[in-house]
C-alpha atoms as a PDB file:
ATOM      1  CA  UNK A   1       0.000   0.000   0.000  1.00  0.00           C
ATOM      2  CA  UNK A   2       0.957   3.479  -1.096  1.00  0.00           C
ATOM      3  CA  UNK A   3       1.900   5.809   2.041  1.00  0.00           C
ATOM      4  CA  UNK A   4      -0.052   9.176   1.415  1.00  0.00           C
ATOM      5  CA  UNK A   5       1.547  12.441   2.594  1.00  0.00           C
ATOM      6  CA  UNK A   6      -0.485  16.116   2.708  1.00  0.00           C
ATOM      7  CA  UNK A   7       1.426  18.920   1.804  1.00  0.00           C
ATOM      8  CA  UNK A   8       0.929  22.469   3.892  1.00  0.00           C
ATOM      9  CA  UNK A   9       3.485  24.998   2.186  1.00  0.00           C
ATOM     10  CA  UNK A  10       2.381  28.181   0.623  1.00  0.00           C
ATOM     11  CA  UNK A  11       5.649  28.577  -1.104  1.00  0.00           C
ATOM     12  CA  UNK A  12       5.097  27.351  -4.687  1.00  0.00           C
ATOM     13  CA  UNK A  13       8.806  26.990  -5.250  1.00  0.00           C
ATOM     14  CA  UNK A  14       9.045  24.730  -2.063  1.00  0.00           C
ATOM     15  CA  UNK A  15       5.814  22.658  -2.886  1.00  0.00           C
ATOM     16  CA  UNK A  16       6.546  21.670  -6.479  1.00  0.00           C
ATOM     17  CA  UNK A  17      10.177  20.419  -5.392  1.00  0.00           C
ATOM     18  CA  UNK A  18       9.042  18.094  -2.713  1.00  0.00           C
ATOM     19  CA  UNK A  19       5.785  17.313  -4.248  1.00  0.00           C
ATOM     20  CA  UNK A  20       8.067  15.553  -7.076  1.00  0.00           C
ATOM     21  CA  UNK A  21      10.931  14.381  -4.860  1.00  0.00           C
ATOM     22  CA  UNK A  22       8.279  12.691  -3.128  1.00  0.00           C
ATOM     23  CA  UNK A  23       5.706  11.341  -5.922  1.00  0.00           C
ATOM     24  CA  UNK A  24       8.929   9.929  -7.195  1.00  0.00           C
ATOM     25  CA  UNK A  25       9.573   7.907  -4.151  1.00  0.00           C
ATOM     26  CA  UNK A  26       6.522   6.375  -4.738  1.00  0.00           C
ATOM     27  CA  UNK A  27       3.762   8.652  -2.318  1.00  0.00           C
ATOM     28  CA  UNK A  28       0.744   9.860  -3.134  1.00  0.00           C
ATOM     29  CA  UNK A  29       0.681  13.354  -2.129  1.00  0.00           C
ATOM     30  CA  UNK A  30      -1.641  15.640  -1.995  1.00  0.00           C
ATOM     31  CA  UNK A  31      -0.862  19.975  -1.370  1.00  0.00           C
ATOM     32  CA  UNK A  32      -3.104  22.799  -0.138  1.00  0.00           C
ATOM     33  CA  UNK A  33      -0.937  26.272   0.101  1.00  0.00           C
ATOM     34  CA  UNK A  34      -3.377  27.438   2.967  1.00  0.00           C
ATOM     35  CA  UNK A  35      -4.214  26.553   6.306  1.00  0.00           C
ATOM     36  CA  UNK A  36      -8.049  27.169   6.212  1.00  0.00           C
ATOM     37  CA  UNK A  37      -9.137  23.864   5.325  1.00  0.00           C
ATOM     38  CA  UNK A  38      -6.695  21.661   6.178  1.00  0.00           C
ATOM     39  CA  UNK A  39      -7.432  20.347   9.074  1.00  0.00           C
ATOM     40  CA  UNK A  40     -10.849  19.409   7.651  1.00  0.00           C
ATOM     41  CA  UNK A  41      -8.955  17.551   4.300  1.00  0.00           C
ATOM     42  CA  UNK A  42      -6.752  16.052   6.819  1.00  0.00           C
ATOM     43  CA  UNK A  43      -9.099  14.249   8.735  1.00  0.00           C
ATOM     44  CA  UNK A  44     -10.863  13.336   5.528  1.00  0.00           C
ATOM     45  CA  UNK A  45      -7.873  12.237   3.897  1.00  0.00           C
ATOM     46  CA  UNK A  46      -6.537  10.590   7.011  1.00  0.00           C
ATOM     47  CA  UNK A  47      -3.129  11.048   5.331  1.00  0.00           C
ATOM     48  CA  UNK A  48      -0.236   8.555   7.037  1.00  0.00           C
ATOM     49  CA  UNK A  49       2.036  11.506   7.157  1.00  0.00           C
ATOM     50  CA  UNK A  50       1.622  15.256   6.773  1.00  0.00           C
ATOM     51  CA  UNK A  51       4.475  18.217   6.201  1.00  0.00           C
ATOM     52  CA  UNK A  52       3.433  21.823   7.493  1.00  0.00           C
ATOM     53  CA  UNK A  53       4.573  24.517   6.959  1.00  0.00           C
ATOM     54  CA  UNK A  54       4.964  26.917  10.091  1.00  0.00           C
ATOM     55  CA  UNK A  55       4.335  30.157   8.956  1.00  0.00           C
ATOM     56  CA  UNK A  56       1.128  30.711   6.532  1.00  0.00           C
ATOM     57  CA  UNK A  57      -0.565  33.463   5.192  1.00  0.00           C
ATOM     58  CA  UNK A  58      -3.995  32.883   6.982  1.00  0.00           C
ATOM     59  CA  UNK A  59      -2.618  30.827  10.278  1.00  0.00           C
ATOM     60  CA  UNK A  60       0.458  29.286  11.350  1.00  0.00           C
ATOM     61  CA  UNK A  61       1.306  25.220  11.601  1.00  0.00           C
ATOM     62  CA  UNK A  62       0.944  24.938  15.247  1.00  0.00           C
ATOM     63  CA  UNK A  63      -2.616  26.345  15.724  1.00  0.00           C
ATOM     64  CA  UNK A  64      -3.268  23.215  12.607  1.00  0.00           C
ATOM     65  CA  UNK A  65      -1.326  20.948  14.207  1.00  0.00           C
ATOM     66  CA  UNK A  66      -3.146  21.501  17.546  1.00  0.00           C
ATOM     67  CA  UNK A  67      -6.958  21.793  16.630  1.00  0.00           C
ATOM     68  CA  UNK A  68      -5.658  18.327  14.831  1.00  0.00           C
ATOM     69  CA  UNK A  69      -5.060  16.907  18.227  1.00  0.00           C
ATOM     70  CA  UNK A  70      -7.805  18.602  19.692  1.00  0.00           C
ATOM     71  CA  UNK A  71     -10.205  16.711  16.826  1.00  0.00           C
ATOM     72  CA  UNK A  72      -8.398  13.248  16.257  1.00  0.00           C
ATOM     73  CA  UNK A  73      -6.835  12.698  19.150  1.00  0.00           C
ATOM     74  CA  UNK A  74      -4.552   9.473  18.889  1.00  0.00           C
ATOM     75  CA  UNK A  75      -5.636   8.958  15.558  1.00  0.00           C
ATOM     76  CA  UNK A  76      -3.612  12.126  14.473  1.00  0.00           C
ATOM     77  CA  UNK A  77      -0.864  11.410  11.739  1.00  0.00           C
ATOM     78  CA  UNK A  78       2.656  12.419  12.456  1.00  0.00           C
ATOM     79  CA  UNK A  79       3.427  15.786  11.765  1.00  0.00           C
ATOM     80  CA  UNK A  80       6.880  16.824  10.134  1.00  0.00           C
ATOM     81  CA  UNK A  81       7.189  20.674  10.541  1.00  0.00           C
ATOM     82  CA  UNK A  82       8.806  23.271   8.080  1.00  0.00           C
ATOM     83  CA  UNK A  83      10.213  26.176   8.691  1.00  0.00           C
ATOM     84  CA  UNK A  84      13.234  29.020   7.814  1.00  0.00           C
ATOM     85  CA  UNK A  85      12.275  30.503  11.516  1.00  0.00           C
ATOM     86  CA  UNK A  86      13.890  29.345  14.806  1.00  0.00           C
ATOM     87  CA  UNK A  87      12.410  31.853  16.877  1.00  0.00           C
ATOM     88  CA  UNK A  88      11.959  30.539  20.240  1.00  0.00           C
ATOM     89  CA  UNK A  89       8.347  31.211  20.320  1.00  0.00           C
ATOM     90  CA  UNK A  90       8.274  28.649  17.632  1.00  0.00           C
ATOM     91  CA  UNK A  91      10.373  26.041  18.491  1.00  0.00           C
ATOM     92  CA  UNK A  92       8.269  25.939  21.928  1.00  0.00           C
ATOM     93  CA  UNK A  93       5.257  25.913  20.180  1.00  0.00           C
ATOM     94  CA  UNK A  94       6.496  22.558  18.064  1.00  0.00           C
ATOM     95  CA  UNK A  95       7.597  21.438  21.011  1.00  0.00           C
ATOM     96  CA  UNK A  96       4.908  20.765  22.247  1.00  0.00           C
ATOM     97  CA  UNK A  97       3.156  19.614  19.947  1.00  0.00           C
ATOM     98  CA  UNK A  98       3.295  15.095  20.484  1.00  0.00           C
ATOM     99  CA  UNK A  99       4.596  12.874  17.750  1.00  0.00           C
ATOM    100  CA  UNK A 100       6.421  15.532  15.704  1.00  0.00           C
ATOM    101  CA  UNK A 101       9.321  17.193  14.027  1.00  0.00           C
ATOM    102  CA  UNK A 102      11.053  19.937  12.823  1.00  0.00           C
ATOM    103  CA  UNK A 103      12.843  19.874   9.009  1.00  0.00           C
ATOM    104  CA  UNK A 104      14.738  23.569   9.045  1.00  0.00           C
ATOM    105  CA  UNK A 105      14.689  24.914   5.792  1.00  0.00           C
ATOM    106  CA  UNK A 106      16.863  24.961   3.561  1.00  0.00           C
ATOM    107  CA  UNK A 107      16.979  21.046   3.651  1.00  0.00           C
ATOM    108  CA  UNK A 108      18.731  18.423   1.583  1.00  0.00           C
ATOM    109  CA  UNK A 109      15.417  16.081  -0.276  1.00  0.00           C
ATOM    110  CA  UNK A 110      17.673  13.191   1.426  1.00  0.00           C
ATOM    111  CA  UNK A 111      17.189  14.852   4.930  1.00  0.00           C
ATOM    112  CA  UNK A 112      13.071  15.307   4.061  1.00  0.00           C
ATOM    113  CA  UNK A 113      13.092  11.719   3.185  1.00  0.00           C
ATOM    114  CA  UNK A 114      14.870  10.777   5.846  1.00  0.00           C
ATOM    115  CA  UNK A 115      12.425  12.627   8.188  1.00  0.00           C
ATOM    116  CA  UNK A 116       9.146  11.150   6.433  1.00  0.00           C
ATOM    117  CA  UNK A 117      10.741   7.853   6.845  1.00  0.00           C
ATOM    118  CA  UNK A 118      11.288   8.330  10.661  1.00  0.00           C
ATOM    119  CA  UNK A 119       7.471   9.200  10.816  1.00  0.00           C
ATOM    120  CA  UNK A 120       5.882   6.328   9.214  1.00  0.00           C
ATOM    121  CA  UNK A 121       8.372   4.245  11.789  1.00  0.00           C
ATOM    122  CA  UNK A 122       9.537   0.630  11.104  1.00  0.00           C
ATOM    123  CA  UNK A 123       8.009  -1.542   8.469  1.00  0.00           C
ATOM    124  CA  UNK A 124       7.404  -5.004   8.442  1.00  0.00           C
ATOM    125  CA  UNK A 125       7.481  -6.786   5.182  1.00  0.00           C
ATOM    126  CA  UNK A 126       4.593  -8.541   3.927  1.00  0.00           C
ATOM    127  CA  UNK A 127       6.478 -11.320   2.558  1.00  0.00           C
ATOM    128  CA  UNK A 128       9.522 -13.588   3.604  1.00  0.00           C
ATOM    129  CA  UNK A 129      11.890 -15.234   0.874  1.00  0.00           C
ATOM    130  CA  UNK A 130      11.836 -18.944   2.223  1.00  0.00           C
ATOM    131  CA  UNK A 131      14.119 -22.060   0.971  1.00  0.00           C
ATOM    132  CA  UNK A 132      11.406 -25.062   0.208  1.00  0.00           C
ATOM    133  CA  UNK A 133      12.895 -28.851   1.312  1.00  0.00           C
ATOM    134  CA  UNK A 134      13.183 -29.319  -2.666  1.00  0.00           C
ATOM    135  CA  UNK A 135      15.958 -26.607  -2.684  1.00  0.00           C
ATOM    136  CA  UNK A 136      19.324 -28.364  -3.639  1.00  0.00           C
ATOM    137  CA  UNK A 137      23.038 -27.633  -3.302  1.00  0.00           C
ATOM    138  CA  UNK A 138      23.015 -26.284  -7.040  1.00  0.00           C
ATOM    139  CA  UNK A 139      19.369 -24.782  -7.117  1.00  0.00           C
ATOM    140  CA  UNK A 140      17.773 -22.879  -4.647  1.00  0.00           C
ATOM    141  CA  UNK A 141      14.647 -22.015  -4.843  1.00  0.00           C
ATOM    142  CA  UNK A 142      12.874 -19.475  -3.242  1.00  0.00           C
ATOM    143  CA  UNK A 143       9.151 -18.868  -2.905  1.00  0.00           C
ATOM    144  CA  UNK A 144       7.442 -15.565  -0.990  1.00  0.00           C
ATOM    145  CA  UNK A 145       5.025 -16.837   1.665  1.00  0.00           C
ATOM    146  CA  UNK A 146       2.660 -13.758   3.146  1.00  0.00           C
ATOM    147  CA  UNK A 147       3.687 -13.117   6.880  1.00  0.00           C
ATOM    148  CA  UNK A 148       0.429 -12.298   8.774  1.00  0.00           C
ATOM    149  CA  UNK A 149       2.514 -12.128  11.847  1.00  0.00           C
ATOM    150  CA  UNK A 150       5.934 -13.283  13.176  1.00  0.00           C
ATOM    151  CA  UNK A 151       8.052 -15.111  10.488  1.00  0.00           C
ATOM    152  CA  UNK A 152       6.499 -18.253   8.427  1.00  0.00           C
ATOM    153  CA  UNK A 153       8.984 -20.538   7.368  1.00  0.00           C
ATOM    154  CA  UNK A 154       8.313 -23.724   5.338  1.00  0.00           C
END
């Protein structure tokens, strides 16, 4: 399954960059550039991870990041701030915001990656490469068996 990823940036420059880097990787991804609205796509959406901006023209990341935990709760995705501020105000307001970062900008698409990838946390795979009895010393074969939970050998 497809990990989906909503975009909060307002600057168009920003937005088209990692809207590629990451539709390239293989996300769906979807972009708004304001904050009016978002929070009601987001829970719509349910996206698995979503990158705001910080500072918008009609609110700021934190107020959306915290009417998102005032309306889902647990259920919230992780949240992967961006900003080219490091006021204090700021950073305390991410701070305290659960089950979040902060990507300063300027930042290196490996480093946004790298970030998304810490959010979605560890993967299991849904298959196992197994060795079947009939395997031999010249041939191996290999066949996937689906994991449901723990690892399935044959």
């Amino acid at each position: 399954m497809t990990s989906s990823i909503y975009l909060v940036e307002d600057n168009d420059d920003i937005a088209h960059a990692v809207v590629l880097r990451l539709q390239l990787r293989g996300y769906q991804v979807e972009r708004t550039d304001r904050g009016g609205g978002a929070v009601d796509r987001i829970c719509e959406m349910k996206p698995d991870v979503v990158l705001l901006d910080i500072t918008l023209p009609d609110t700021d990341g934190v107020t959306i990041a915290q009417r998102l935990s005032e309306v889902l709760g647990d259920d919230r995705p992780p949240i992967v701030f961006l900003t080219a501020s490091m006021r204090d105000d700021i950073l305390a307001g991410i701070d305290a915001v659960a089950n979040s970062e902060l990507l300063p900008k300027p930042f290196a698409s490996s480093d946004l990656l790298d970030s998304i990838d810490r959010a979605l946390g560890p993967k299991t795979p849904s298959f196992a490469l197994v060795s079947t009895p009939a395997a031999t010393k010249r041939h191996t074969t290999r066949q996937c068996t689906h994991r449901t939970d723990g690892i399935e050998t044959n």
